[in-house]
Protein backbone atom coordinates (compact mmCIF):
# COMPACT_ATOMS: atom_id res chain seq x y z
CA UNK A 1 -19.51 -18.73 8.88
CA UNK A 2 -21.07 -15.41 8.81
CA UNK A 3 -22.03 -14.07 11.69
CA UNK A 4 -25.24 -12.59 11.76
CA UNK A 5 -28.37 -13.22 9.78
CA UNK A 6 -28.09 -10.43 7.67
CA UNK A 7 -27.29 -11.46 3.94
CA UNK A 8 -24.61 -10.32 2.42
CA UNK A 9 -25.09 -8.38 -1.03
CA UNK A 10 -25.25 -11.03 -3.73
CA UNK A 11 -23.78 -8.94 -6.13
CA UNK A 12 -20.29 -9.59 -4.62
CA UNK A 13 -17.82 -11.51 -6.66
CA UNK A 14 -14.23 -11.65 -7.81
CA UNK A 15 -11.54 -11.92 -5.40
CA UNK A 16 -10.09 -10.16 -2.69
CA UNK A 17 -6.04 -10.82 -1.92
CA UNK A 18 -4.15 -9.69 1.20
CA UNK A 19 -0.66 -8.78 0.82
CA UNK A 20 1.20 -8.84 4.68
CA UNK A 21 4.41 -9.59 6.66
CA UNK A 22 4.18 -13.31 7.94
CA UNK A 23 7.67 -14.95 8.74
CA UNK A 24 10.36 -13.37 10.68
CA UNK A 25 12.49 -16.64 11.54
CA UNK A 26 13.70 -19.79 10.29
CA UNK A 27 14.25 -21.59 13.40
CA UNK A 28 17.54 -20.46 14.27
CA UNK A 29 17.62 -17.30 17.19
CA UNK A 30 20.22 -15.68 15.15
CA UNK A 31 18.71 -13.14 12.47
CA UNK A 32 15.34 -13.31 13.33
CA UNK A 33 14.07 -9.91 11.52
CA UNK A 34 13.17 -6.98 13.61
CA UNK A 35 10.59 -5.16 12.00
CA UNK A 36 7.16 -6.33 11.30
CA UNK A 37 7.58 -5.17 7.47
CA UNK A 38 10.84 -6.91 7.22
CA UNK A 39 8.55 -10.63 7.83
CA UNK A 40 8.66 -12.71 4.68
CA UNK A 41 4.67 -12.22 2.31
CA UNK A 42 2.34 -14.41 2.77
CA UNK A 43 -1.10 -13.67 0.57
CA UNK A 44 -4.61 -14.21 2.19
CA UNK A 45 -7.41 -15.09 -0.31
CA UNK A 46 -11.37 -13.94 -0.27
CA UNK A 47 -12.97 -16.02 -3.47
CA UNK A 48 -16.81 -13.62 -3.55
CA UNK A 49 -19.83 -15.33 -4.66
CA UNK A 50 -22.92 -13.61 -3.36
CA UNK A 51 -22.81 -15.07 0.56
CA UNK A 52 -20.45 -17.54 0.01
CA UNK A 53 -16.91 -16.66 0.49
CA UNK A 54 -13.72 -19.14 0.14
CA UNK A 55 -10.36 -18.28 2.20
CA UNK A 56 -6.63 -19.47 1.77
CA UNK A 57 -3.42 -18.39 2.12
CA UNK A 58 0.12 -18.99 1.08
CA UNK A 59 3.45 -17.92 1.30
CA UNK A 60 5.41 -16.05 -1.47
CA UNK A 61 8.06 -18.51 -2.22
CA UNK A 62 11.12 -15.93 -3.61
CA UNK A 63 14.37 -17.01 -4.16
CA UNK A 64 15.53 -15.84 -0.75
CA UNK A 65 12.57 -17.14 1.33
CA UNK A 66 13.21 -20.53 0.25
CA UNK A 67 16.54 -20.48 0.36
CA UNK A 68 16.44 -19.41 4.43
CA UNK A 69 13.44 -22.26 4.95
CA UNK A 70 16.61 -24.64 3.64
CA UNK A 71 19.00 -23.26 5.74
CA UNK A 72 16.70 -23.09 8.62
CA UNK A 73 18.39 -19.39 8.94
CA UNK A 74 18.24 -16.05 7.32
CA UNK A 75 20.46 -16.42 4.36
CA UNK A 76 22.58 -12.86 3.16
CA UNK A 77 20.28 -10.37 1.52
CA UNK A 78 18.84 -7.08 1.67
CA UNK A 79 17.04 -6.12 4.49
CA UNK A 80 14.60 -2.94 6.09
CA UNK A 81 15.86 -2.96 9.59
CA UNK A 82 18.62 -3.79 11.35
CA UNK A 83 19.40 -7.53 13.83
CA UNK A 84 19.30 -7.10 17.30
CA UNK A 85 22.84 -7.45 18.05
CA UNK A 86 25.78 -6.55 16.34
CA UNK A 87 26.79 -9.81 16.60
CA UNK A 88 24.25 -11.23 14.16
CA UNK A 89 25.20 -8.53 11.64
CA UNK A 90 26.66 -10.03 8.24
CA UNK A 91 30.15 -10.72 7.64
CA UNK A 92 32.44 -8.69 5.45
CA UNK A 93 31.79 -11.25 3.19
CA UNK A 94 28.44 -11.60 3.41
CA UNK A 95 27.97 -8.34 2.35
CA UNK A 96 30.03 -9.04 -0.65
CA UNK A 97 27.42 -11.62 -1.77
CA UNK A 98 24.65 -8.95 -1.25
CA UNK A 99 26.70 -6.38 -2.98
CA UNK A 100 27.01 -9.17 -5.66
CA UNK A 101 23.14 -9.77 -5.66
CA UNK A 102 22.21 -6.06 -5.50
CA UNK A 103 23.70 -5.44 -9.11
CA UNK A 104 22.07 -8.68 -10.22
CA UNK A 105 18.64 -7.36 -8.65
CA UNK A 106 18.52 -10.49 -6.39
CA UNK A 107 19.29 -8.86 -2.93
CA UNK A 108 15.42 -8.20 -2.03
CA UNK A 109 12.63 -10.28 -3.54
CA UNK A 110 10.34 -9.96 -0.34
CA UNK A 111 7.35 -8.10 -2.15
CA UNK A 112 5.15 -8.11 0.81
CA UNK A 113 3.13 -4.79 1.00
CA UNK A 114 0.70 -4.63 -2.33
CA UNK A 115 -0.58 -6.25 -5.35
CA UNK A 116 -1.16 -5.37 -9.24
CA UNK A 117 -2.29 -6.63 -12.11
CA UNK A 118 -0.92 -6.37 -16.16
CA UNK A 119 -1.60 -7.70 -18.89
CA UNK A 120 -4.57 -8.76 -20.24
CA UNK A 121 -8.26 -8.43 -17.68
CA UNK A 122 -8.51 -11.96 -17.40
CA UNK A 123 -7.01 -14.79 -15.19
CA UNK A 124 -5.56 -17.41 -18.10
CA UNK A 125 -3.72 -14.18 -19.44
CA UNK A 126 -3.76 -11.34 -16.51
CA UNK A 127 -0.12 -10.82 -14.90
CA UNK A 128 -0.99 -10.87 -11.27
CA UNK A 129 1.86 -9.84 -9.33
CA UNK A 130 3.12 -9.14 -5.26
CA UNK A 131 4.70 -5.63 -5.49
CA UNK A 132 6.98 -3.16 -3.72
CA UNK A 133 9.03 -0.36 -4.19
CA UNK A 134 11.90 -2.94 -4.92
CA UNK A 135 11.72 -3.30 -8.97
CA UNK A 136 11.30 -7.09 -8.76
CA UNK A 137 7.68 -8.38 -8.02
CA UNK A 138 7.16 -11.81 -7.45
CA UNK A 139 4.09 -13.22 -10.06
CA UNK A 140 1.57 -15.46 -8.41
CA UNK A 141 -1.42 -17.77 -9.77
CA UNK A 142 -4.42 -15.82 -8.89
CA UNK A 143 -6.18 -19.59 -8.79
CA UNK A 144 -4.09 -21.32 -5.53
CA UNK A 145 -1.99 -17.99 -4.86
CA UNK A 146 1.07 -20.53 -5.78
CA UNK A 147 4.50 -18.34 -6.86
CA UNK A 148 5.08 -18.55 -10.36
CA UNK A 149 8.30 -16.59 -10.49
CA UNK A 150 10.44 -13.34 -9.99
CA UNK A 151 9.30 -10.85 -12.91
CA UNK A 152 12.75 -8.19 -14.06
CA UNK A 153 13.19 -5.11 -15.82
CA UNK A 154 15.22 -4.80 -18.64
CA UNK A 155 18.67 -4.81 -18.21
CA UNK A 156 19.95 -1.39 -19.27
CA UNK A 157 19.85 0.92 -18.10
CA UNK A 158 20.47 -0.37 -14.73
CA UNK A 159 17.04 -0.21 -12.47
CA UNK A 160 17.59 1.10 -8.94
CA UNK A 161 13.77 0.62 -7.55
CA UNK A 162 9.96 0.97 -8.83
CA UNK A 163 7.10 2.24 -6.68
CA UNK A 164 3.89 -0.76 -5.20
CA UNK A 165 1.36 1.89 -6.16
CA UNK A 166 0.77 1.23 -9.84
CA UNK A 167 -2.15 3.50 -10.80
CA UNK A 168 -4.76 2.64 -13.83
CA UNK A 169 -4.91 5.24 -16.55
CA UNK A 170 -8.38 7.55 -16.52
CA UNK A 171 -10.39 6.90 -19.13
CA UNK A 172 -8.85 3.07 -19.96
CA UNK A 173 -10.15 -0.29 -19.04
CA UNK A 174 -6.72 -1.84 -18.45
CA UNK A 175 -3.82 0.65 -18.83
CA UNK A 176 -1.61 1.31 -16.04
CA UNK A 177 1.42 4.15 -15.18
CA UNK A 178 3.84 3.60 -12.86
CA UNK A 179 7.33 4.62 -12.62
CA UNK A 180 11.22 3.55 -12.03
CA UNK A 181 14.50 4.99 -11.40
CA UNK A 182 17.11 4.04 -13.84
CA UNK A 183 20.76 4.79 -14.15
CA UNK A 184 22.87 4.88 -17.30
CA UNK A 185 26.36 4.23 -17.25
CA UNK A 186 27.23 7.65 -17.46
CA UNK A 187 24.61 10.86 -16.35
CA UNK A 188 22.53 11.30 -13.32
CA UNK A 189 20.04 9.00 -12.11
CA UNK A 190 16.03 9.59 -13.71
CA UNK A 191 12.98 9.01 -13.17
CA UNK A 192 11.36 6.94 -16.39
CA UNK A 193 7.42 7.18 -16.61
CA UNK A 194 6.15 4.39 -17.97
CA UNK A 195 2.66 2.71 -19.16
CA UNK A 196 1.41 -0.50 -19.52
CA UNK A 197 -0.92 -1.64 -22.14
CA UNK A 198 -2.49 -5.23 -22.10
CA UNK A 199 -0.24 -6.45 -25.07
CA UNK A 200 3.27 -4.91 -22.97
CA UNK A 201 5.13 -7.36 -20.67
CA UNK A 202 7.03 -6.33 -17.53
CA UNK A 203 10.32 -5.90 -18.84
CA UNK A 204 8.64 -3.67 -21.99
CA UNK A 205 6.56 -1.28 -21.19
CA UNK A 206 5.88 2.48 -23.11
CA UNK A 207 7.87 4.88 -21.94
CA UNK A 208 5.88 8.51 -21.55
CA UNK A 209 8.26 10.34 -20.48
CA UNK A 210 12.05 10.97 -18.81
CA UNK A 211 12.91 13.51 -16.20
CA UNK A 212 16.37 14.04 -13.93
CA UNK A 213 14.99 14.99 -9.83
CA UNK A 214 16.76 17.20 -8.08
CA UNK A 215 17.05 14.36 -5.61
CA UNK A 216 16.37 10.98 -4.99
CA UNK A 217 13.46 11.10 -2.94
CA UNK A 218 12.04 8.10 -0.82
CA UNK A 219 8.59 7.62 -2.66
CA UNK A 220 6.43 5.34 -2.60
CA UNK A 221 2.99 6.40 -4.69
CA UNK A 222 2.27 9.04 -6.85
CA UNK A 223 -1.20 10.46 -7.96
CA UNK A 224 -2.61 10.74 -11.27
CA UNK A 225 -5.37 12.78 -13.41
CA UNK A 226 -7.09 12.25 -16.90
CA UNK A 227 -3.80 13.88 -18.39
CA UNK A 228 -1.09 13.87 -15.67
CA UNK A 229 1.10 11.81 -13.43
CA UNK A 230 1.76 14.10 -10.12
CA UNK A 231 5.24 12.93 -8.13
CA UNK A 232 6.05 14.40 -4.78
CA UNK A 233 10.05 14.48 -4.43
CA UNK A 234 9.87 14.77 -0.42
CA UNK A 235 13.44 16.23 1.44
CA UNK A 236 13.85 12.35 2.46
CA UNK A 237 16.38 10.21 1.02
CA UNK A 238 17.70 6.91 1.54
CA UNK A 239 21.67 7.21 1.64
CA UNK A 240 22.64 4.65 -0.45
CA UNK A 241 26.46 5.43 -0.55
CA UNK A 242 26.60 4.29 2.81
CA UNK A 243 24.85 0.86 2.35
CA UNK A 244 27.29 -1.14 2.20
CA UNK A 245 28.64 0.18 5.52
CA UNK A 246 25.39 -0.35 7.90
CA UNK A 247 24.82 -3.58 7.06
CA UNK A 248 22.41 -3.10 3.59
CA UNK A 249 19.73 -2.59 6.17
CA UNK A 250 17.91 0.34 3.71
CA UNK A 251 15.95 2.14 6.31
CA UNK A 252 18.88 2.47 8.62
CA UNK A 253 19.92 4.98 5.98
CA UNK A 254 16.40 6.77 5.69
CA UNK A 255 17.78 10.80 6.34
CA UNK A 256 15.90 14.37 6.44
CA UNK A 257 17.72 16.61 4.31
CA UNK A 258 17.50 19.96 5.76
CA UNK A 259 16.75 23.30 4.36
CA UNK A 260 15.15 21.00 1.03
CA UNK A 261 11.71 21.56 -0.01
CA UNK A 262 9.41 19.01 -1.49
CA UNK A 263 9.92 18.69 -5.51
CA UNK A 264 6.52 18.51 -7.67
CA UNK A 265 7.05 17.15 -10.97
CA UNK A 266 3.68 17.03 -13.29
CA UNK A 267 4.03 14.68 -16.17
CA UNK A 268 1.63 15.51 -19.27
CA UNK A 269 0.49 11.75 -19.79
CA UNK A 270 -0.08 12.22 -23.31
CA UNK A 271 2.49 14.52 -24.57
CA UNK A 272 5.63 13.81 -21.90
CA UNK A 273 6.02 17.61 -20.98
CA UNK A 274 7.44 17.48 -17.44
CA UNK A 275 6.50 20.56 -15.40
CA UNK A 276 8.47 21.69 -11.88
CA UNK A 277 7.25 23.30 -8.42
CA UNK A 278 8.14 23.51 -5.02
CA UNK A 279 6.00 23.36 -2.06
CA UNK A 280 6.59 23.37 1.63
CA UNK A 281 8.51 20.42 3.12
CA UNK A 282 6.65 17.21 4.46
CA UNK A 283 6.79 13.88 3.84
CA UNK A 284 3.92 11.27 2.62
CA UNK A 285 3.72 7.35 2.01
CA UNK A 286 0.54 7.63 0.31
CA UNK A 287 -1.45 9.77 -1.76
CA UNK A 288 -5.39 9.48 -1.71
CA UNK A 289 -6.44 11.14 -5.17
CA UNK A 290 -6.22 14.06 -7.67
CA UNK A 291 -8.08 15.52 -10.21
CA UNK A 292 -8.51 18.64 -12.59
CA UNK A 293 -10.09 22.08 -11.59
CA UNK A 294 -10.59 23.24 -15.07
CA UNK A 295 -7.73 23.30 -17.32
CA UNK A 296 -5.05 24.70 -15.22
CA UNK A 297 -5.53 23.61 -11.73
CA UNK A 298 -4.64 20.71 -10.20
CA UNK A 299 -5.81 18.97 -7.32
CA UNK A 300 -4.04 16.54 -5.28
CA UNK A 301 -4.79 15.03 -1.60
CA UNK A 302 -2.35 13.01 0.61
CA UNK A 303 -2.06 11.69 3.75
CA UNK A 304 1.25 13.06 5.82
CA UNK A 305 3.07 11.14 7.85
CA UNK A 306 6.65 10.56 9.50
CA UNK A 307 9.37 9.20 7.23
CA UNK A 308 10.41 7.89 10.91
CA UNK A 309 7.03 5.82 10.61
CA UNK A 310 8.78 3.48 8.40
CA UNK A 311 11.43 2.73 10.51
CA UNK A 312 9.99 2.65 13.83
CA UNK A 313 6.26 2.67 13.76
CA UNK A 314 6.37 -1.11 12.51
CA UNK A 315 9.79 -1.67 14.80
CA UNK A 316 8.92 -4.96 16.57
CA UNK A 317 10.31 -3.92 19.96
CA UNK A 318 7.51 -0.92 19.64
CA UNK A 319 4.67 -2.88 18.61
CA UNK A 320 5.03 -5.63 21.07
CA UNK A 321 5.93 -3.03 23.96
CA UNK A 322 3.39 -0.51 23.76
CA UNK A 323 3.11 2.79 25.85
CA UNK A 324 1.19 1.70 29.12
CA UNK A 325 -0.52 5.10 29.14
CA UNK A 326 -1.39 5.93 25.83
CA UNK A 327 -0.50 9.37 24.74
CA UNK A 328 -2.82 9.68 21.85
CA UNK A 329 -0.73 10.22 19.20
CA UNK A 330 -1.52 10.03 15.79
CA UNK A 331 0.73 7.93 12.89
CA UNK A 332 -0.05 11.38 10.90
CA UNK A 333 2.54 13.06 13.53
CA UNK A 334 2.37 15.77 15.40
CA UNK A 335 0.35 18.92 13.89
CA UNK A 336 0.23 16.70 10.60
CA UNK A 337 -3.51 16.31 9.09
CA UNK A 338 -4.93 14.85 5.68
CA UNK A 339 -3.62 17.42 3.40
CA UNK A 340 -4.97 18.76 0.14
CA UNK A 341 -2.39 20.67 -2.34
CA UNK A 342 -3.71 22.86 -5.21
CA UNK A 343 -1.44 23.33 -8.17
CA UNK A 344 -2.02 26.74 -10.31
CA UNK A 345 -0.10 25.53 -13.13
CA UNK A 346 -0.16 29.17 -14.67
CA UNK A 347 0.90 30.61 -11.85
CA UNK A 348 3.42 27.84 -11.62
CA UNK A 349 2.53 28.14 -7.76
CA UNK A 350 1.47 25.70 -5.09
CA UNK A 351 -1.33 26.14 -1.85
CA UNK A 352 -2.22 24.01 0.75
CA UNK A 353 -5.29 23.58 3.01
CA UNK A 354 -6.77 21.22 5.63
CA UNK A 355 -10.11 19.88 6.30
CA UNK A 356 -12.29 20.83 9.09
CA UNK A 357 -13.45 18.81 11.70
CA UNK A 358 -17.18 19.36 12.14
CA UNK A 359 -18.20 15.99 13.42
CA UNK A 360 -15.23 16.58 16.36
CA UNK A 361 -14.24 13.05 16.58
CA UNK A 362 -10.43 12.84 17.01
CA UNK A 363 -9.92 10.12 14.04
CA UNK A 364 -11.22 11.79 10.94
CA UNK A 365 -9.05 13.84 9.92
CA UNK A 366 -5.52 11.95 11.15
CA UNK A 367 -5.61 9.06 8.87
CA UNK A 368 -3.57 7.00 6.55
CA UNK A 369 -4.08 3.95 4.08
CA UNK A 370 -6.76 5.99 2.15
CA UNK A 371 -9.24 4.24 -0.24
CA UNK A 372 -11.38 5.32 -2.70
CA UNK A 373 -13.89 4.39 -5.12
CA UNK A 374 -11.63 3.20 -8.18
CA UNK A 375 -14.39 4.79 -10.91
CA UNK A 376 -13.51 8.16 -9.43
CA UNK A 377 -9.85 7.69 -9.73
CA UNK A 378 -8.00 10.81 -10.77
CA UNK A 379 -11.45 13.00 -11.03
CA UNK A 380 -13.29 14.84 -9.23
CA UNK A 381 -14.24 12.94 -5.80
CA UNK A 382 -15.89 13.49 -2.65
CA UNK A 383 -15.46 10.90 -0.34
CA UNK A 384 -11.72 8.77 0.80
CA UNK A 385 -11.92 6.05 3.57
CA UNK A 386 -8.98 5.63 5.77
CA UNK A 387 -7.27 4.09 8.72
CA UNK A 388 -6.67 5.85 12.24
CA UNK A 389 -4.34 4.65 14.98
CA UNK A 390 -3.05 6.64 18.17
CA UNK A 391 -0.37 5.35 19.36
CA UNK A 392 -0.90 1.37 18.46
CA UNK A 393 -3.56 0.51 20.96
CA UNK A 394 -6.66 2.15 19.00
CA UNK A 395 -7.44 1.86 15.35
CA UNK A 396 -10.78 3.53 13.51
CA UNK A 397 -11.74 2.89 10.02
CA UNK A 398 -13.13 6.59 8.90
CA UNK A 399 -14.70 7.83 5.76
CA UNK A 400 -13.84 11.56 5.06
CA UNK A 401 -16.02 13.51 2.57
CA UNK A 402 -13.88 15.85 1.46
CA UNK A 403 -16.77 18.18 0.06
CA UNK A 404 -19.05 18.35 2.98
CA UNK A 405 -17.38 17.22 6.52
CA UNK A 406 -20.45 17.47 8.56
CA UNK A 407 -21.21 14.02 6.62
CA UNK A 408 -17.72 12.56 7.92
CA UNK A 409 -17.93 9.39 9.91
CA UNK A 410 -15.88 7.26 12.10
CA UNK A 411 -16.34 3.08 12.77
CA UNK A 412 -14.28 1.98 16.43
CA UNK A 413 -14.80 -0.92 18.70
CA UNK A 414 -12.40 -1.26 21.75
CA UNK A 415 -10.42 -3.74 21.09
CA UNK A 416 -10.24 -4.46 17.81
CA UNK A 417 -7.34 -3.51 15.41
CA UNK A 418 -8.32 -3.11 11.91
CA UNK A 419 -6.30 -2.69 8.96
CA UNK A 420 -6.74 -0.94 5.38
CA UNK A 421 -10.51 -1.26 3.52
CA UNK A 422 -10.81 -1.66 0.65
CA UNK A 423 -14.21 -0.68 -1.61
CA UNK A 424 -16.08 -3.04 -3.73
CA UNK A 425 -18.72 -1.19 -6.09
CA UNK A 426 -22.34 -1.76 -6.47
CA UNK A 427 -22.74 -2.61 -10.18
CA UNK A 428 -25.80 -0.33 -9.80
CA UNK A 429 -23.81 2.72 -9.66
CA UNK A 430 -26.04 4.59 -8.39
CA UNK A 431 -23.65 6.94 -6.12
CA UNK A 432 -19.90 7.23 -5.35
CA UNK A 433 -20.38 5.86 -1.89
CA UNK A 434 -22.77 3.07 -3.46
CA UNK A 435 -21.06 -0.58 -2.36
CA UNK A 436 -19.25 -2.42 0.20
CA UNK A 437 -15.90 -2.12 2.17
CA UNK A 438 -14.17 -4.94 2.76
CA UNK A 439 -11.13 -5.23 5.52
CA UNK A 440 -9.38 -7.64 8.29
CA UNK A 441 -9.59 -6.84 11.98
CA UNK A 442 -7.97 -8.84 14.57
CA UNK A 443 -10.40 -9.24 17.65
CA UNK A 444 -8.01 -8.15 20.75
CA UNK A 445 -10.36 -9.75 23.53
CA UNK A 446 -11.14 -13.39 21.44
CA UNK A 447 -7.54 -13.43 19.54
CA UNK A 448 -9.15 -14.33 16.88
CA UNK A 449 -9.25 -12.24 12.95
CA UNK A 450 -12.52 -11.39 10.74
CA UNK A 451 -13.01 -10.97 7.47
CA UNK A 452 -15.53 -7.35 8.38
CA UNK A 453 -17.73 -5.92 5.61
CA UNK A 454 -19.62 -2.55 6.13
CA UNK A 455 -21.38 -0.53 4.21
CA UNK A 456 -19.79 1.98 2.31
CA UNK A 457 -22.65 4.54 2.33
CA UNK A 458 -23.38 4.03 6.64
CA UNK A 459 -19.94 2.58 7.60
CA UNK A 460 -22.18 0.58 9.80
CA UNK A 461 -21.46 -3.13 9.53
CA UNK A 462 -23.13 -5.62 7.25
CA UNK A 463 -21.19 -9.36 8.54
CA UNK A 464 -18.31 -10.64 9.69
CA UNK A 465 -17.03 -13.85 9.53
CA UNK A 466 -14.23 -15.08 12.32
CA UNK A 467 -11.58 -17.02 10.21
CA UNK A 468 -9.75 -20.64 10.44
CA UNK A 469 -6.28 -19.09 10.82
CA UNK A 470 -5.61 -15.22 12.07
CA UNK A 471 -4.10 -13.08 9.88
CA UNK A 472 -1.38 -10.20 11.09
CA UNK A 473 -1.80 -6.93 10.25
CA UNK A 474 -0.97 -6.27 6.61
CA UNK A 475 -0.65 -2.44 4.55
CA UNK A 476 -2.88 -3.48 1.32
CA UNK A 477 -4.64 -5.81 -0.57
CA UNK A 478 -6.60 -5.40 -3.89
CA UNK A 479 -9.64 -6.70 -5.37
CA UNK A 480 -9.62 -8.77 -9.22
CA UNK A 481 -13.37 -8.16 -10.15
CA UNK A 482 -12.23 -10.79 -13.21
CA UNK A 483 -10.78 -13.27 -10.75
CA UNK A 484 -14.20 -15.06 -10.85
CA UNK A 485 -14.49 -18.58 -9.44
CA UNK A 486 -17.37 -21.65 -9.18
CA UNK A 487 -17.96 -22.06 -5.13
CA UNK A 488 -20.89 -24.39 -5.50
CA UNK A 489 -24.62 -24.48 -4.57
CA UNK A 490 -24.54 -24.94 -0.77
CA UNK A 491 -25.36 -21.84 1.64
CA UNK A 492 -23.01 -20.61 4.66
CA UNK A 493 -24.78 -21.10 8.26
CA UNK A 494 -25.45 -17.66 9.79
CA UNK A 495 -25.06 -17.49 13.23
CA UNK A 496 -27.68 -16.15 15.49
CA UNK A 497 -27.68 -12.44 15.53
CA UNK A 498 -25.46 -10.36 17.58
CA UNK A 499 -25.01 -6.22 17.78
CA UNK A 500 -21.79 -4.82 16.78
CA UNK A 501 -21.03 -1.84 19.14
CA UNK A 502 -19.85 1.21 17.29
CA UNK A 503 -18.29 3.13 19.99
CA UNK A 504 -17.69 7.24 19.32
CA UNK A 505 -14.35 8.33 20.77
């Protein structure tokens, strides 16, 4: 039920799907998870038609999820963090299963943080899938969000992981690059560039192009242009000669490699040249967009943030024992601030600037989970929405213009803990900021979650509607524009009218 009076745009349709951490126990007390991102996927549902909106959820049934539910315990695989106690740490032969199940690509199938689609733009023949930077997503029916099945890569070479942010090709309706590291029997590990038409499966896609890294970087997007794929190679590795040894807990082995710089490798998307560069060392989980300068300049913005984030930021013990006195610190990290990087690719040199802060609000520029409109993907762009948090009591949803800040703004109410947006275009077109975001917030003083839509132009709200179930926080969801279904004829009931407080901190 929507809250306020105010219609919702009846353009809206297709469907909106959560991706998010749900399950971190099986009823036993020994091996219940200890990191939020560690809990088991469970997808939330948003079926658009004009004002009417339907909501579900389900659990992503993987091999290993179900097999724990039988157990009533976690069962031996793969896992972020560590137990609590060394005690609940697997056996020596435990890990020898998991060992077993890592070469057979079996050891982590929880694909909880994002969501793609291939194959063919509609939803008989459209490949929607749960992804991470695991190279095993878990397909799911789009219709009842029901797991179909664990989705591989070829065989050989061996895969050792993929990246969850697939990117659509500029210019096409329904390609997609992404990438994966592979390892022959014999030669260095490399990076395999890949793109996937409607007709290619998962295990088949085209390869653009092949390139060795200096090092195997922890990465988990990339950024691409109407001719190139850009990949950061940040001084952050995960060791994985020493997995077997802590437990195959992988971000127990996240390390800094000192006196490293950050890698650049452009791809030429249509001819497979691969160019190097270095640039200052930093680290970043997410990239907002690039784009082309003329013919030799790239342009690339990302959000920088602790590699430590991943480890501890979502670390149950911190989230559930927050600092009593906040000290206002951003996720971005100390000194760190949304980034742009310009690439002279004569010069074979890289720069770096920040943004200013004209509107002096202490959000806007210190944000992460950035969104964009998809039409302007990988050209020229003014305006990225994010998410702020200091420390984890206050959250903002911002929207940085990137080529005039003095038209920056910033949505907060006390309170309430939001999550990433996501933009839904006007079919009108009639500007880049011309639609809808769409986003969960938990509501700290009811305990209850929304389903919150603002306007992308105002960032001023447009409804919300308070739902059956709450949903925990989750990193990203994605919207199916072809993922049209019948609702029916009836109209919501819109509650009487009540002021959202935007509150300027």
């Amino acid at each position: 039920t929507w809250e306020d009076p105010t219609p919702v745009p009846d353009w809206l349709s297709g469907t909106y799907v959560r991706n998010g951490p749900a399950q971190i126990s099986f009823g036993s007390e020994r091996r219940v998870l200890t990191s939020w991102l560690d809990g088991f996927a469970k997808l939330h549902s948003f079926k658009f038609s004009g004002s009417q909106v339907l909501f579900s959820g389900k659990m992503l049934e993987s091999p290993n999820y179900l097999a724990s539910v039988a157990a009533g315990e976690l069962q031996p695989m793969t896992t972020l963090n560590k137990f609590r106690t060394a005690e609940e740490e697997w056996t020596w032969w435990e890990k020898l299963t998991i060992m077993k199940m890592t070469l057979q690509m079996t050891a982590f199938d929880n694909n909880n943080p994002a969501l793609w689609r291939i194959g063919q733009k509609n939803i008989k023949d459209g490949v929607y899938l749960a992804v991470t930077d695991a190279p095993v997503p878990t397909r799911f029916n789009i219709s009842d969000l029901s797991t179909i099945g664990m989705m591989y890569p070829s065989s050989w070479p061996a895969t050792i992981s993929g990246c969850a942010h697939w990117m659509r090709e500029v210019g096409t309706d329904n390609n997609a690059i992404n990438f994966q590291r592979k390892k022959a029997l014999t030669g260095l590990p490399y990076v395999e560039v890949q793109r996937y038409r409607p007709e290619d499966d998962y295990a088949t896609p085209e390869v653009i192009a092949t390139f060795v890294p200096k090092k195997l970087s922890t990465i988990h997007s990339f950024s691409i242009t109407e001719n190139y794929a850009v990949f950061f190679f940040y001084p952050v590795i995960i060791d994985g000669k020493r997995m077997f040894e802590t437990g195959f807990h992988v971000f127990e082995l996240l390390t800094w490699l000192e006196n490293e710089q950050t890698d650049v490798y452009v791809v030429n998307l249509k001819t497979g040249e691969v160019k190097e560069f270095e640039t200052a060392p930093t680290y970043s989980a997410h990239h907002a967009n690039a784009y082309e300068n003329g013919e030799n300049e790239l342009i690339i913005d990302i959000c920088p943030s602790p590699y430590s984030n991943l480890r501890d930021y979502l670390s149950l013990d911190n989230m559930l024992n927050p600092p009593k006195v906040s000290k206002g610190l951003s996720t971005n990290g100390e000194g760190e601030q949304f980034s742009r990087y310009t690439i002279d690719m004569d010069r074979e040199e890289i720069t770096t600037s920040l943004f200013p802060n004209e509107i002096k609000n202490r959000f806007i520029n210190d944000f992460d989970f950035p969104t964009i409109n998809e039409d302007f993907r990988g050209l020229p762009y003014c305006i990225v929405y994010g998410w702020s948090a200091l420390d984890y009591s206050r959250t903002a949803l911002v929207k940085k213009n990137v080529c005039d800040s003095t038209k920056d703004l910033v949505f907060y109410i006390e309170d309430h803990y939001s999550s990433e947006m996501h933009f839904l275009p006007n079919p009108t077109k009639t500007a880049e900021d011309d639609g809808v975001l769409v986003t969960i917030v938990f509501d700290g003083t009811k305990e209850k979650s929304y389903l919150l839509i603002l306007d992308a132009k105002t960032l001023e709200p447009v409804n919300k509607a308070y739902l059956p179930h709450n949903i925990p926080w989750s990193a990203h969801g994605m919207h199916f524009p072809e993922a049209n279904f019948q609702i029916g004829k009836e109209n919501i009931k819109n509650k009487p009218k009540k002021q959202m407080k935007k509150l300027e901190l």
